[in-house]
N, C-alpha and C. Protein backbone atom coordinates (compact mmCIF):
# COMPACT_ATOMS: atom_id res chain seq x y z
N UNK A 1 0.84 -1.17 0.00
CA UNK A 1 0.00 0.00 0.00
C UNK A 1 0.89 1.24 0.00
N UNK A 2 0.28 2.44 -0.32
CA UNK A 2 1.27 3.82 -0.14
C UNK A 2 0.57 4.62 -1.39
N UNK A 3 1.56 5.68 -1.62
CA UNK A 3 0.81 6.79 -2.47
C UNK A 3 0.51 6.01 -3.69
N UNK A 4 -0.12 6.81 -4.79
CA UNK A 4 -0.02 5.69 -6.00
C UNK A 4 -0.27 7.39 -6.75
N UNK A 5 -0.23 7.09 -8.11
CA UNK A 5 0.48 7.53 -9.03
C UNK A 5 -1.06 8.33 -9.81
N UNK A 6 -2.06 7.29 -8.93
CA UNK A 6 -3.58 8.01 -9.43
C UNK A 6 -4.28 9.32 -9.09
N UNK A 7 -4.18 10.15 -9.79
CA UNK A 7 -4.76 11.59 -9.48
C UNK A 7 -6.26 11.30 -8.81
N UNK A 8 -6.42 12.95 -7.91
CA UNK A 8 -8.04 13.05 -7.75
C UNK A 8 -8.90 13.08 -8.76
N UNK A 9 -8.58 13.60 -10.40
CA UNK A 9 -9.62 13.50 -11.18
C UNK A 9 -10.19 11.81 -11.86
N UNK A 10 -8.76 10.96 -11.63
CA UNK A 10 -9.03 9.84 -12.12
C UNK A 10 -10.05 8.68 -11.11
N UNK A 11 -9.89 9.29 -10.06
CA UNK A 11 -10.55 8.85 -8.72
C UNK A 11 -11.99 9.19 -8.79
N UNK A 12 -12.09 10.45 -9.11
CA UNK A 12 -13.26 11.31 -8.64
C UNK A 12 -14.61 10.51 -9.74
N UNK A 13 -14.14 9.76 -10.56
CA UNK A 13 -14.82 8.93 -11.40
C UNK A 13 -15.10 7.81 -10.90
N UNK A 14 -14.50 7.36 -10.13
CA UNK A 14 -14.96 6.28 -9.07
C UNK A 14 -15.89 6.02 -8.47
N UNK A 15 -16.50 4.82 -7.77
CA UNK A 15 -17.67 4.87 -7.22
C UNK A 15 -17.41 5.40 -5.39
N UNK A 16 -18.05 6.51 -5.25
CA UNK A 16 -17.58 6.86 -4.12
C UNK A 16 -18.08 6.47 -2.98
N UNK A 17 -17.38 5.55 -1.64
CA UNK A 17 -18.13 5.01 -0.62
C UNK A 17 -18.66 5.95 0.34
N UNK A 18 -19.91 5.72 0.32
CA UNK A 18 -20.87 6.87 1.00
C UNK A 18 -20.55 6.69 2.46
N UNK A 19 -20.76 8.30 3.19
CA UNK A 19 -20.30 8.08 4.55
C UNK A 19 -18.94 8.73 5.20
N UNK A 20 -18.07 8.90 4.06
CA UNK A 20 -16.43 9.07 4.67
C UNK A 20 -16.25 9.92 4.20
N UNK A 21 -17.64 11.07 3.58
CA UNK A 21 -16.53 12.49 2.53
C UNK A 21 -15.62 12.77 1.68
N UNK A 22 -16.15 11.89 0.53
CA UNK A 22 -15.35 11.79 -0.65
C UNK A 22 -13.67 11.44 -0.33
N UNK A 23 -13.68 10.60 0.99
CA UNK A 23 -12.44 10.02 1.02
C UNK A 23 -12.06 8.46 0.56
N UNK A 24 -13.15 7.98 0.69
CA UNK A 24 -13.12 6.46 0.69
C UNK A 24 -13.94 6.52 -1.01
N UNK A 25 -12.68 6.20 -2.21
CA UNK A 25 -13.44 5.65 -3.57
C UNK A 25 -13.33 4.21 -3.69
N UNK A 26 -14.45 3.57 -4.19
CA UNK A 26 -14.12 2.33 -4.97
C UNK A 26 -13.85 1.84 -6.68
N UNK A 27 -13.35 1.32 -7.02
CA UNK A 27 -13.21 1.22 -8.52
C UNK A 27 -12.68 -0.88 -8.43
N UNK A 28 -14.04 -1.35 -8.90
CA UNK A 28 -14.18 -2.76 -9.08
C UNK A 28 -13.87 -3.06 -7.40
N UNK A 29 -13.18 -3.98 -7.40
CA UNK A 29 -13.29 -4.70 -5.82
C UNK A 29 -11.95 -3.79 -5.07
N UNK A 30 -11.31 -3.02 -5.56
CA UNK A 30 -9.87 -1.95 -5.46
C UNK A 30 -10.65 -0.57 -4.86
N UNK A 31 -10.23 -0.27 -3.73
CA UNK A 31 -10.74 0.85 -2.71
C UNK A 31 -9.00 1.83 -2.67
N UNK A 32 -9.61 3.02 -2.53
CA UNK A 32 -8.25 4.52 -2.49
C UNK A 32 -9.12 4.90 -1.61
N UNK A 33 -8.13 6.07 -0.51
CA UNK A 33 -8.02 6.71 0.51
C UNK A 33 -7.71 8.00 -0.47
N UNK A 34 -8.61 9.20 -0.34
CA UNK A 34 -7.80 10.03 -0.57
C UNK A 34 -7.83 11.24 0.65
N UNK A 35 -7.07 12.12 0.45
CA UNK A 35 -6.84 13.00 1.80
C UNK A 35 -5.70 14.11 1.51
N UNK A 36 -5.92 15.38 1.72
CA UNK A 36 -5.35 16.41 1.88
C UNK A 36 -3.72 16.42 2.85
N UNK A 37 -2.90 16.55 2.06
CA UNK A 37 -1.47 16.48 3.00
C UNK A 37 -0.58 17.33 2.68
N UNK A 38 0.22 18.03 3.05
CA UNK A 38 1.22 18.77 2.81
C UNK A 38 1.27 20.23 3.14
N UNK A 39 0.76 20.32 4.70
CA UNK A 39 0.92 21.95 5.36
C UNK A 39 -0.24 23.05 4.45
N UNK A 40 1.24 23.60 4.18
CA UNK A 40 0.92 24.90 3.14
C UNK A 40 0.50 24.66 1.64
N UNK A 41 1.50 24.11 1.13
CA UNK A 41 1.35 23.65 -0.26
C UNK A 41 0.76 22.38 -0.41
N UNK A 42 -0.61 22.10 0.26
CA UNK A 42 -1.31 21.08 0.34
C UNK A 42 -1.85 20.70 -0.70
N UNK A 43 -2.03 19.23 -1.18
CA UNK A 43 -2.40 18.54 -2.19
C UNK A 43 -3.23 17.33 -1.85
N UNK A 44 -3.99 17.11 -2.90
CA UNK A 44 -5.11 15.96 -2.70
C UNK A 44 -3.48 14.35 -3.08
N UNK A 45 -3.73 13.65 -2.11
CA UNK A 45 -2.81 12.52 -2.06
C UNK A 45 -3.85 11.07 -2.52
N UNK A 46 -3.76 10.36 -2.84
CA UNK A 46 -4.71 9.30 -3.12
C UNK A 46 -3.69 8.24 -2.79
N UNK A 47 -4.07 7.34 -1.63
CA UNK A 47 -3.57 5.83 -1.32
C UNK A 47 -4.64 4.83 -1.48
N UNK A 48 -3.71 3.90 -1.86
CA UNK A 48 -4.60 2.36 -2.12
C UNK A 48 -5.14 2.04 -0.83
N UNK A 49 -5.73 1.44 -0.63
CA UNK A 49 -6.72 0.62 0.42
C UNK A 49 -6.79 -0.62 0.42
N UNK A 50 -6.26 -1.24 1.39
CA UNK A 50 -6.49 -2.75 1.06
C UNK A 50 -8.18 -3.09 1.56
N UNK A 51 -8.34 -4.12 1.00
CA UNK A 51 -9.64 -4.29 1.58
C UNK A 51 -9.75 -4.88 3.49
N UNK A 52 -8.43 -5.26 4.25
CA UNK A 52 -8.65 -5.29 4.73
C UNK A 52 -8.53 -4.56 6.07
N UNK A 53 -7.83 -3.40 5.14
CA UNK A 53 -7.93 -1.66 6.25
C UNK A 53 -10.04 -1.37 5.29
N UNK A 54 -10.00 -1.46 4.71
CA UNK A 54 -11.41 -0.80 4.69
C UNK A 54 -12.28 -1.55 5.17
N UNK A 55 -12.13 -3.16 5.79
CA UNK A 55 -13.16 -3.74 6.56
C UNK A 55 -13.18 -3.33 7.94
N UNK A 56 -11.66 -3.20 7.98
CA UNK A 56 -11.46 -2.02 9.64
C UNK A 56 -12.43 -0.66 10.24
N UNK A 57 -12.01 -0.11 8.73
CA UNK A 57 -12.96 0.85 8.86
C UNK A 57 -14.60 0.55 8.87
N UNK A 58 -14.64 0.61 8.35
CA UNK A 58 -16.01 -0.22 7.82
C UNK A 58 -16.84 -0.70 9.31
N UNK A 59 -16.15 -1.73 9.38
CA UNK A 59 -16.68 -2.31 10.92
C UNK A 59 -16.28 -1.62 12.07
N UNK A 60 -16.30 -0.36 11.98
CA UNK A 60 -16.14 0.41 13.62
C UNK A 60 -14.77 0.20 14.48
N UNK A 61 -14.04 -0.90 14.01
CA UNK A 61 -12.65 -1.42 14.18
C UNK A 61 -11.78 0.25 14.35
N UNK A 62 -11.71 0.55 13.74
CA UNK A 62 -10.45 2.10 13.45
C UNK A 62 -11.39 3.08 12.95
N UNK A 63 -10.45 4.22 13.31
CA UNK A 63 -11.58 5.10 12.90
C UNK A 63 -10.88 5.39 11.68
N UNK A 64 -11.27 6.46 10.55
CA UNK A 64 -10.45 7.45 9.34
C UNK A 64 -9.35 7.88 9.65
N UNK A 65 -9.01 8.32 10.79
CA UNK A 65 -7.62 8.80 11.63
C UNK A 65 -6.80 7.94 11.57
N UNK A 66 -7.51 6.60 12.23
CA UNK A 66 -5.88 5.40 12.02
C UNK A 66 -5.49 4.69 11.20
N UNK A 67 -6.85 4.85 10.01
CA UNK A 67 -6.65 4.44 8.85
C UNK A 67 -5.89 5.03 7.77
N UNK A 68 -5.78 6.94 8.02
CA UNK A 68 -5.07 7.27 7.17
C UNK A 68 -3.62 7.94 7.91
N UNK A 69 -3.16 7.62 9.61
CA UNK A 69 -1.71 7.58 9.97
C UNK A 69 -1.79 5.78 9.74
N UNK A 70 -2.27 5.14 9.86
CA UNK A 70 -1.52 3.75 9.11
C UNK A 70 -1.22 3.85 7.43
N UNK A 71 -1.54 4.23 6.58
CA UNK A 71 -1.25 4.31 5.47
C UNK A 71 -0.01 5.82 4.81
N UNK A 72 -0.03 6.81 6.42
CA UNK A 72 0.90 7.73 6.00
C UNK A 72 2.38 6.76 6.70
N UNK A 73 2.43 6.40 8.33
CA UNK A 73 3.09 5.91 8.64
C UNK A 73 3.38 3.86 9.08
N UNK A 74 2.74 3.40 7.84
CA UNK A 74 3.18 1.98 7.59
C UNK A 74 2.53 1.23 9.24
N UNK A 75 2.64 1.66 9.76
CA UNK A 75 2.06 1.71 11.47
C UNK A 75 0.67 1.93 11.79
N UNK A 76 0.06 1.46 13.06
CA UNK A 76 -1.15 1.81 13.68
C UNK A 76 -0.36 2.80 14.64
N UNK A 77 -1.82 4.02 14.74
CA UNK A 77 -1.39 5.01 15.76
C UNK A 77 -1.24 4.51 17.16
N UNK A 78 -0.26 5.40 17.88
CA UNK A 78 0.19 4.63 19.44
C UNK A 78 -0.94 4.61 20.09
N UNK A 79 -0.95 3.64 21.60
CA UNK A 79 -1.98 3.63 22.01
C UNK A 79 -1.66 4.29 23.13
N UNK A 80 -2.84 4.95 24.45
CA UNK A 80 -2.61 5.81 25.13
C UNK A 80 -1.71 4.92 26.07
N UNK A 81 -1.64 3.85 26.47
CA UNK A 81 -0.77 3.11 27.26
C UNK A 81 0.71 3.48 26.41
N UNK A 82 1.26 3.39 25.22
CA UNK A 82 2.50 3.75 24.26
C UNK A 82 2.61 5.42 24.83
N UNK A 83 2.00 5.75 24.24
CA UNK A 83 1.86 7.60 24.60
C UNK A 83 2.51 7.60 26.01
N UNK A 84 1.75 6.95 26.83
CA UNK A 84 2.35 7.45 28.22
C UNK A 84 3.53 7.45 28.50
N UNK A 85 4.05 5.63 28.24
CA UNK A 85 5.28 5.08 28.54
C UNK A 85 6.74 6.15 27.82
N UNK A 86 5.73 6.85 26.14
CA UNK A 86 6.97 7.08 25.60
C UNK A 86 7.32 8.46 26.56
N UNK A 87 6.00 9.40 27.17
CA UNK A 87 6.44 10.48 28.02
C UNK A 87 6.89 10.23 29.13
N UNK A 88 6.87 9.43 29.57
CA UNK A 88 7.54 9.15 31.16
C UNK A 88 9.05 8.94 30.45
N UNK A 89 9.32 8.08 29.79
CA UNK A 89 10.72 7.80 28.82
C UNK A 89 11.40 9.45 28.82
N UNK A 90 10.75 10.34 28.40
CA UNK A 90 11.07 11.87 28.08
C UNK A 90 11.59 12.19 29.23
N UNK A 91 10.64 12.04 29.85
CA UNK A 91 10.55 13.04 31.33
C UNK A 91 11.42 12.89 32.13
N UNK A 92 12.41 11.22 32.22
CA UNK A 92 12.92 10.24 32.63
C UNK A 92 14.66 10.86 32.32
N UNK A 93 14.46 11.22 31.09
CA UNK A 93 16.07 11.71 30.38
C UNK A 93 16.30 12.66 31.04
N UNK A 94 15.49 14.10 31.46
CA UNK A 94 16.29 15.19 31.84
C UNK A 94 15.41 15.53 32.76
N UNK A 95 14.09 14.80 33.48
CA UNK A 95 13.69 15.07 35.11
C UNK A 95 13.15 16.65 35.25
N UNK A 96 14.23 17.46 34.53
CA UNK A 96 13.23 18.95 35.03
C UNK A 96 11.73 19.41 34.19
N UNK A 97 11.23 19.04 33.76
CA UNK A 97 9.34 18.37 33.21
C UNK A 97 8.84 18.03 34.39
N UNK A 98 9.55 17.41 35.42
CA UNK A 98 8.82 17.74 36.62
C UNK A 98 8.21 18.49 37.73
N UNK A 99 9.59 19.42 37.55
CA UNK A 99 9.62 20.82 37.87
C UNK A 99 8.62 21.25 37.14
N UNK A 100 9.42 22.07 36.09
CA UNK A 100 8.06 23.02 35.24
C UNK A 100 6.78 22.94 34.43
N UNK A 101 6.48 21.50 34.62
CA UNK A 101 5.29 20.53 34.29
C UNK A 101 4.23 20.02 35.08
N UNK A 102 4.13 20.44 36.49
CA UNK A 102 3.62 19.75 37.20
C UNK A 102 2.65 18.45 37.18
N UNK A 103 1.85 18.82 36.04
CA UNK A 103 1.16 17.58 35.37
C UNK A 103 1.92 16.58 34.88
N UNK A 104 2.85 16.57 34.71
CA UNK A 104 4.26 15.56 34.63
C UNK A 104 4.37 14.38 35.28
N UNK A 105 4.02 15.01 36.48
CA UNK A 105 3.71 14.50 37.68
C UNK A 105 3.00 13.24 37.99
N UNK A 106 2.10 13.36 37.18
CA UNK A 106 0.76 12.38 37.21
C UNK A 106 0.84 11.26 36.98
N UNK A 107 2.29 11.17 35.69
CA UNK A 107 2.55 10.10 35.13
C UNK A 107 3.52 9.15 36.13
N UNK A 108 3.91 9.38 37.67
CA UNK A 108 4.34 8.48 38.07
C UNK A 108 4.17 8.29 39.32
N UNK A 109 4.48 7.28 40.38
CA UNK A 109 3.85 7.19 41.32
C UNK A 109 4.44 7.68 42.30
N UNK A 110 4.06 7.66 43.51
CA UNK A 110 4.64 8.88 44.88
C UNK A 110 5.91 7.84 45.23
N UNK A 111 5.59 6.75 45.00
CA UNK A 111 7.31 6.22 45.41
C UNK A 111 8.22 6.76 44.72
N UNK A 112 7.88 6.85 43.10
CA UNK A 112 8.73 6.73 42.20
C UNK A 112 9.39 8.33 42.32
N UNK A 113 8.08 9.24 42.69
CA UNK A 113 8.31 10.76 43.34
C UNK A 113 9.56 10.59 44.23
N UNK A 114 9.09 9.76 44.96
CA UNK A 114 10.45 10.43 46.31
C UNK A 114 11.54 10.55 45.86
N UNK A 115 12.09 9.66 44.71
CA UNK A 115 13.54 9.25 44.14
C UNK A 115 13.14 10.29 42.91
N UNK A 116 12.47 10.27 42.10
CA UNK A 116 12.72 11.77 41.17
C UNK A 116 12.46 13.36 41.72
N UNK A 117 12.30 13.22 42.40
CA UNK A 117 11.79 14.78 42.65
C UNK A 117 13.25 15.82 43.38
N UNK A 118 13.62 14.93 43.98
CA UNK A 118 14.77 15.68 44.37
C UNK A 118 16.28 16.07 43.43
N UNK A 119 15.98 14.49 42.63
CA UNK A 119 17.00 14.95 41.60
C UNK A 119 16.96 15.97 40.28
N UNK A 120 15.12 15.74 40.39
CA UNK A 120 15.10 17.19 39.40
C UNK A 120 15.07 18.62 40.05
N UNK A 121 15.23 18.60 41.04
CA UNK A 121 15.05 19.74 41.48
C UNK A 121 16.35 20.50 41.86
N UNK A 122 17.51 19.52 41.94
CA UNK A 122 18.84 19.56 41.94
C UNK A 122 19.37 20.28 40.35
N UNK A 123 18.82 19.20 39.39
CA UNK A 123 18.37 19.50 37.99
C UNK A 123 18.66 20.73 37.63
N UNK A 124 17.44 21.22 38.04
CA UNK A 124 16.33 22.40 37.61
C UNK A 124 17.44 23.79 38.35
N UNK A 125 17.73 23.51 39.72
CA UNK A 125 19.38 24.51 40.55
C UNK A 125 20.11 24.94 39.75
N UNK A 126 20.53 24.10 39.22
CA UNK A 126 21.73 23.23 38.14
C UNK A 126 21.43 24.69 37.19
N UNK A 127 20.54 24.21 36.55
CA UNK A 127 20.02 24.57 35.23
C UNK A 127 20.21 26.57 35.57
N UNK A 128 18.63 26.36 36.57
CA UNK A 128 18.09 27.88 36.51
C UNK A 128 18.37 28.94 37.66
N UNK A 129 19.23 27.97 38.57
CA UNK A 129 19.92 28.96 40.06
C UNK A 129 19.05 29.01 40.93
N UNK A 130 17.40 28.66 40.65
CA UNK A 130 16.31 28.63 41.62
C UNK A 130 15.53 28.14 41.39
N UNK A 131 15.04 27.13 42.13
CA UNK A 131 12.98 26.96 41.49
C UNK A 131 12.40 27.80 41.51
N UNK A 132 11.15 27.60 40.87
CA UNK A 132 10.45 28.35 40.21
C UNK A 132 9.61 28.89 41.49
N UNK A 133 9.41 30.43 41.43
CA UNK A 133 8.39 30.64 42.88
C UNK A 133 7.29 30.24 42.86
N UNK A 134 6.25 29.61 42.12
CA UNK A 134 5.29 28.91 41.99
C UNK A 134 5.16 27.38 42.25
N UNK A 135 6.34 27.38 42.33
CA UNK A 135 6.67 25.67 42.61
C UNK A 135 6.33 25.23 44.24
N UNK A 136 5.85 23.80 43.83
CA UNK A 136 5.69 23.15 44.75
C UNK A 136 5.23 21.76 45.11
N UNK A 137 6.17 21.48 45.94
CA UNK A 137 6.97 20.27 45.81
C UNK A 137 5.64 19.50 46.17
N UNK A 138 5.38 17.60 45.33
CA UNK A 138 4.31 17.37 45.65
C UNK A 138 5.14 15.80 46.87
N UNK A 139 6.08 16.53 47.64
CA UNK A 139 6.22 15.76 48.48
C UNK A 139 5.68 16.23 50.16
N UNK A 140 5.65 17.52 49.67
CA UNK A 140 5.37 17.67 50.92
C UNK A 140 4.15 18.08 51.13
């Protein structure tokens, strides 16, 4: 699957699957994705569809979103359990996100607090000569 070489006008002749906003065409048992990409200088993109990303869709399985970052990035979009792990991973490298993030925070537990909090805050010394006067520590 991936871009293909078929314009929107050659598409737009297609039988169009009702429901998805002239994104989802069919032509014989062969289904295209098409979709707007490229910022500024945006262009109509047309990808193939396998039939069995459009039974995905189709059946409530994925929504249009993961159907068309799976076909931009070869991948299904992360899941919020991935998301988390990869921000704690972040937060984990340089600790001061704890400091000036407080919602940062959320992502780990008060044990795991006692042992990060001081070292970012050492960190954060390091860094900015003071914490922040708004700060406050969720140890105490």
């Amino acid at each position: 699957m991936g871009i293909t070489d078929i314009t929107w006008e050659e598409v737009s002749q297609y039988e169009e699957v009702k429901g998805y906003g002239q994104q989802i065409w069919r032509n014989n048992h062969h289904y295209f994705f098409v979709t707007e990409e490229g910022g500024i200088a945006s262009q109509l993109v047309v990808y193939e569809l396998s039939e069995e990303l459009f039974q995905l869709l189709e059946s409530g399985e994925k929504t249009i979103a993961d159907i068309h970052f799976r076909l931009q990035e070869d991948r299904w979009p992360p899941t919020e359990k991935e998301r988390r792990e990869s921000r704690r991973k972040f937060i984990l490298k340089g600790l001061t996100p704890l400091i000036g993030n407080p919602k940062s925070q959320e992502l780990f537990t008060h044990t795991e607090l006692e042992t990060l909090i001081p070292l970012a805050e050492q960190r954060w010394i390091a860094a900015k000569g003071k914490l922040p006067d708004d700060y406050i520590s969720p140890l105490k």
